[in-house]
N, C-alpha and C. Protein backbone atom coordinates (compact mmCIF):
# COMPACT_ATOMS: atom_id res chain seq x y z
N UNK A 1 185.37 232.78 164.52
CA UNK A 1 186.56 232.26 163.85
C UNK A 1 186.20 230.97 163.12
N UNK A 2 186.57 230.88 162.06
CA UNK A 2 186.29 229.47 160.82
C UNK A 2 187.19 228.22 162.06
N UNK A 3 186.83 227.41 161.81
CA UNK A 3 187.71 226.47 162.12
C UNK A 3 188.11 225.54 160.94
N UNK A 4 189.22 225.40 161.36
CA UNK A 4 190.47 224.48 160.06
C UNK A 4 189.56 223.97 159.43
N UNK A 5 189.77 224.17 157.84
CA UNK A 5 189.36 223.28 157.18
C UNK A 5 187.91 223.26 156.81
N UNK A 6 187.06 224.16 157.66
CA UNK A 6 185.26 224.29 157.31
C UNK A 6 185.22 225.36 157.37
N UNK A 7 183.76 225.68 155.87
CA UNK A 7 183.54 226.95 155.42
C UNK A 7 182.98 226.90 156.78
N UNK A 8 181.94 226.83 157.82
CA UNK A 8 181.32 227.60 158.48
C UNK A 8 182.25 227.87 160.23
N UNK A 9 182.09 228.27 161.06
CA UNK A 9 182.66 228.43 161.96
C UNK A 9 182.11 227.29 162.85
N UNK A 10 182.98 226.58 163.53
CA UNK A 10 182.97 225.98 164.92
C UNK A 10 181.35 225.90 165.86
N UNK A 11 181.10 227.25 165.94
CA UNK A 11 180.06 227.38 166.43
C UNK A 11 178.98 227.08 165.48
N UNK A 12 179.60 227.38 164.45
CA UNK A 12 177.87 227.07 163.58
C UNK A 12 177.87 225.49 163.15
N UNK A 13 178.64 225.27 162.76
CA UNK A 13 178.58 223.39 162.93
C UNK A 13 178.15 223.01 164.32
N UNK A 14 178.10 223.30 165.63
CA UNK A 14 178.35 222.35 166.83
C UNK A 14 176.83 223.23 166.81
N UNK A 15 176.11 224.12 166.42
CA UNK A 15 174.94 224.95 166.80
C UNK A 15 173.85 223.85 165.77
N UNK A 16 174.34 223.25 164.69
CA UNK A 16 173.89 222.51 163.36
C UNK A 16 173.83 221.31 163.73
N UNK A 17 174.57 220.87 164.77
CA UNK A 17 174.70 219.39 164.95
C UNK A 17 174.17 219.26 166.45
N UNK A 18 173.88 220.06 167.06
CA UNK A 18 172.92 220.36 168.54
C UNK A 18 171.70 220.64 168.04
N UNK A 19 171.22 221.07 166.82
CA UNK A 19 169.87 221.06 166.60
C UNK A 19 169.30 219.87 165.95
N UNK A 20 170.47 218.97 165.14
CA UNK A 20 170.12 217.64 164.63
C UNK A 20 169.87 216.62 165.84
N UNK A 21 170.78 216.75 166.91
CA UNK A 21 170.94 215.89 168.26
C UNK A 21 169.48 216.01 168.81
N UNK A 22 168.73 217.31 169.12
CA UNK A 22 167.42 217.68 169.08
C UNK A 22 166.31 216.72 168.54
N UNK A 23 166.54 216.74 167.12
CA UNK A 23 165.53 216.10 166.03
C UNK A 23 165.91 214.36 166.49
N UNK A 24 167.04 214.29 166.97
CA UNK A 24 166.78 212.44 166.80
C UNK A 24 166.65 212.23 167.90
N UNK A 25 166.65 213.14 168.83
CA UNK A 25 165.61 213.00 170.84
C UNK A 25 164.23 212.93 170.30
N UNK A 26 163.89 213.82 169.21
CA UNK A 26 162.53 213.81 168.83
C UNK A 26 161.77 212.90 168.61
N UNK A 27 162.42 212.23 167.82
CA UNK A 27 162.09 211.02 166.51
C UNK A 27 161.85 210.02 168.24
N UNK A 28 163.19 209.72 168.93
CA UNK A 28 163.17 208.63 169.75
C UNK A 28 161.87 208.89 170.80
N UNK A 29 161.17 209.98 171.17
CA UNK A 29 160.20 210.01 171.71
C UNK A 29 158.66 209.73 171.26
N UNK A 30 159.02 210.16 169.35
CA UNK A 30 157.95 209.74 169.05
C UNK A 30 157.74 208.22 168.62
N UNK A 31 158.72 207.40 168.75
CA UNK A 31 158.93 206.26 169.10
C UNK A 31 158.09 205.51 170.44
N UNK A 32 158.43 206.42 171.56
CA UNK A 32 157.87 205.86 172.52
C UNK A 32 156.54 206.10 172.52
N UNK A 33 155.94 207.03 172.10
CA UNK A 33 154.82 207.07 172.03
C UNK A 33 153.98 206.74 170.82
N UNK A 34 154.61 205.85 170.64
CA UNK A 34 153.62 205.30 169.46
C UNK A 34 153.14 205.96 168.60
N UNK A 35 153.91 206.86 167.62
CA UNK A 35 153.27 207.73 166.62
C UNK A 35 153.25 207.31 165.37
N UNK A 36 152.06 207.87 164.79
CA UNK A 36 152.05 207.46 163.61
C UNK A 36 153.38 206.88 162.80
N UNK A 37 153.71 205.89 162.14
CA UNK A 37 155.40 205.67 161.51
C UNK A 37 155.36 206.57 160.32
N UNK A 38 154.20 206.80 159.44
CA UNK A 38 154.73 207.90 158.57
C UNK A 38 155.20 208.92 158.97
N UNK A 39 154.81 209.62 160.09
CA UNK A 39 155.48 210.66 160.86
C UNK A 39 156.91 210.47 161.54
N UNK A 40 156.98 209.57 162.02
CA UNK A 40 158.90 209.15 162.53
C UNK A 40 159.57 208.98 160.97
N UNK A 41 159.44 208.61 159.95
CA UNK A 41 160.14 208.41 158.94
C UNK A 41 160.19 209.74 158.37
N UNK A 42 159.30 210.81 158.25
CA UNK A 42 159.69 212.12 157.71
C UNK A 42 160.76 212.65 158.36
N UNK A 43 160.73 212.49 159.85
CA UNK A 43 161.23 213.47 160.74
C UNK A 43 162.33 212.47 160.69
N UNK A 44 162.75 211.62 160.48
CA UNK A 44 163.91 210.80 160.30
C UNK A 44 164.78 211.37 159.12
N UNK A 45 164.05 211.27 157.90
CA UNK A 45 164.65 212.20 156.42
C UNK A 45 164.59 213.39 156.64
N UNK A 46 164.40 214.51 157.40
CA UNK A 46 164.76 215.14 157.67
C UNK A 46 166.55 215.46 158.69
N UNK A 47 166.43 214.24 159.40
CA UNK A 47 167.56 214.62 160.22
C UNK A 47 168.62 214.00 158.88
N UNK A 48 168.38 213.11 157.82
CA UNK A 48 169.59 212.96 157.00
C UNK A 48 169.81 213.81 156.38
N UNK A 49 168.57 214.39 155.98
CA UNK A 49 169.04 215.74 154.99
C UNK A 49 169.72 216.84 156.01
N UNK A 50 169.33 216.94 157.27
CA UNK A 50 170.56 217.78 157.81
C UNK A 50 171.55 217.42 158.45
N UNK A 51 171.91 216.13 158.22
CA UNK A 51 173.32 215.72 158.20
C UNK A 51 174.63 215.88 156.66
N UNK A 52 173.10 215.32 155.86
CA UNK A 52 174.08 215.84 154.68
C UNK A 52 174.23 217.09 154.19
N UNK A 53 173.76 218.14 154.94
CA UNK A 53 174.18 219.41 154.46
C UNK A 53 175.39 220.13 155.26
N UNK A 54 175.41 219.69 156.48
CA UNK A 54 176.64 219.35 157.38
C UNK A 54 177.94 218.76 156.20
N UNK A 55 177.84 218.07 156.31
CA UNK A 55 178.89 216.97 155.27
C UNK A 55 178.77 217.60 154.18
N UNK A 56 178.41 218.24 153.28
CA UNK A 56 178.52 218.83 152.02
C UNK A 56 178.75 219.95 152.56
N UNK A 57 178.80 220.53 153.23
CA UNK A 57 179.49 221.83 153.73
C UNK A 57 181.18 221.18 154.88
N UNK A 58 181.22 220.42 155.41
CA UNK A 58 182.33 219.87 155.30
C UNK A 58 183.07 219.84 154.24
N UNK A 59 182.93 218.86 153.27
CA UNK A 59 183.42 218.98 151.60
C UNK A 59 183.86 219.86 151.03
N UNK A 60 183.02 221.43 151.45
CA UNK A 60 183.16 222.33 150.85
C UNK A 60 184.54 223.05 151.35
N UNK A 61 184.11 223.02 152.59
CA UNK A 61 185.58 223.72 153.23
C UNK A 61 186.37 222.76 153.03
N UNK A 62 186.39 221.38 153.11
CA UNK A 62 187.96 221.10 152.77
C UNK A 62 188.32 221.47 151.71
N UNK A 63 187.56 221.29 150.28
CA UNK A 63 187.98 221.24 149.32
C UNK A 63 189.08 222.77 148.77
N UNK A 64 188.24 224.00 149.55
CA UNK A 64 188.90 225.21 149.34
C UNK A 64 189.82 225.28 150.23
N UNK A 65 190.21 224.98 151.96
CA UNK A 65 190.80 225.12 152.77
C UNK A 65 192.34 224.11 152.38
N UNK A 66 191.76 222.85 152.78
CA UNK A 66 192.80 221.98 152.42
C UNK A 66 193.42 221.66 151.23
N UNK A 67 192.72 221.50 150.55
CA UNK A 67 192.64 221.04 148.58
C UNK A 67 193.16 222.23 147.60
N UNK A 68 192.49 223.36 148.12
CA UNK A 68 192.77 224.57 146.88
C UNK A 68 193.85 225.30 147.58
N UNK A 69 193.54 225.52 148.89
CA UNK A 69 194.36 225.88 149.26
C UNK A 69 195.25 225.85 150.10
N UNK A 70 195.75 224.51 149.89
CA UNK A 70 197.14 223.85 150.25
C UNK A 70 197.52 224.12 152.12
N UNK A 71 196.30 223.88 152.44
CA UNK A 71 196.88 223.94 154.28
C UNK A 71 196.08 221.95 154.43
N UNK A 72 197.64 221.46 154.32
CA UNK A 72 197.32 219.93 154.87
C UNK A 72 196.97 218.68 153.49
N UNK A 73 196.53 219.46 152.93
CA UNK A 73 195.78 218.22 151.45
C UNK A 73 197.02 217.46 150.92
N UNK A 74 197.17 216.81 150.24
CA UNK A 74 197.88 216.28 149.16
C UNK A 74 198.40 217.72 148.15
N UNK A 75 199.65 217.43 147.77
CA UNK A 75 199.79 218.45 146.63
C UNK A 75 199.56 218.34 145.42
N UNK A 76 199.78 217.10 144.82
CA UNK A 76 199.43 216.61 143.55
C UNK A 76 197.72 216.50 143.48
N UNK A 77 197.80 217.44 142.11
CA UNK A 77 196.39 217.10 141.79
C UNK A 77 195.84 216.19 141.65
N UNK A 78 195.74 215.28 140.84
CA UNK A 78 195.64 213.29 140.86
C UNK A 78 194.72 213.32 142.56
N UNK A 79 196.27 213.38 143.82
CA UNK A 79 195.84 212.89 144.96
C UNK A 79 194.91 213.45 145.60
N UNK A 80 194.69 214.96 145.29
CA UNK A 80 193.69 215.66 145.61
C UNK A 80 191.96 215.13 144.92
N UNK A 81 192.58 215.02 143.62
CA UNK A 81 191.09 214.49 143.23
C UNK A 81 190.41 213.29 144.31
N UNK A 82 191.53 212.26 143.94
CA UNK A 82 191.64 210.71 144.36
C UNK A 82 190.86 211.05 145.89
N UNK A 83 191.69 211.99 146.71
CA UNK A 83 190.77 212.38 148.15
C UNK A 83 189.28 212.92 148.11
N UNK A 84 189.31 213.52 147.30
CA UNK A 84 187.76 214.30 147.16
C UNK A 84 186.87 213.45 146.78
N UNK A 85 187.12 212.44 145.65
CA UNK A 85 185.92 211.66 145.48
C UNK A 85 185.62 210.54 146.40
N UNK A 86 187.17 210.09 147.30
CA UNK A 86 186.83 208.94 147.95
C UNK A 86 186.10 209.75 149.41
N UNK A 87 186.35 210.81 149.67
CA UNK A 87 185.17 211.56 150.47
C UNK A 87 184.02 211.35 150.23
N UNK A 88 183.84 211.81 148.93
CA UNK A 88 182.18 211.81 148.32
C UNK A 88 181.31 210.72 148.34
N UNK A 89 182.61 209.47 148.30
CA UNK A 89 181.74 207.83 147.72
C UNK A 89 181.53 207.75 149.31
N UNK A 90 182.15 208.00 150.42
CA UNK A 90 182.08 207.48 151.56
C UNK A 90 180.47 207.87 152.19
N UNK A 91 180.08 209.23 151.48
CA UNK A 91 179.04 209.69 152.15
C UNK A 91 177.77 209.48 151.25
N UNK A 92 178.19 208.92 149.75
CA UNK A 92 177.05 208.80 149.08
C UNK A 92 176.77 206.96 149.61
N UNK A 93 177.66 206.36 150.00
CA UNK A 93 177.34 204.90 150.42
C UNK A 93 176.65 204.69 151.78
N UNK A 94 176.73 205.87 152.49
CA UNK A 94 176.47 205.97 154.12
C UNK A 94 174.68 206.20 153.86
């Protein structure tokens, strides 16, 4: 079952965000062990890039769920935009 508001289902976000939780146990071990830092910084840009594909797939489902199709969004287009980009700036500043 989708859950409100996201293209992917419940399970596949919490399955997406248990394998990112994974990667930054990773990173913090290779921390303790003193690993190379070019190696903790890949595996670091890696866990952002799969956060932001999380969040751009967030985006996505709201934008069709909530936004296009009117379960919860703003009705006026204007406010819909006005929501979508101040989404976007929040995650392009993060």
């Amino acid at each position: 079952m989708t859950a409100r508001g996201y293209t992917a289902t419940k399970e596949q976000l919490q399955t997406r965000l248990a394998r990112i939780e994974g990667q930054v146990r990773g990173i913090s071990r290779m921390v303790d062990e003193d690993r190379y830092c070019i190696d903790v910084l890949t595996q670091i840009s890696a866990v952002r890039a799969a956060l932001d594909r999380v969040a751009l797939g967030l985006v996505d489902g709201h934008t069709r769920h909530c936004l296009i199709g009117g379960h919860g969004g703003p009705a006026d287009p204007d406010d819909q935009a006005d929501e979508l980009m101040s989404a976007i700036g929040r995650l392009m500043s993060s």
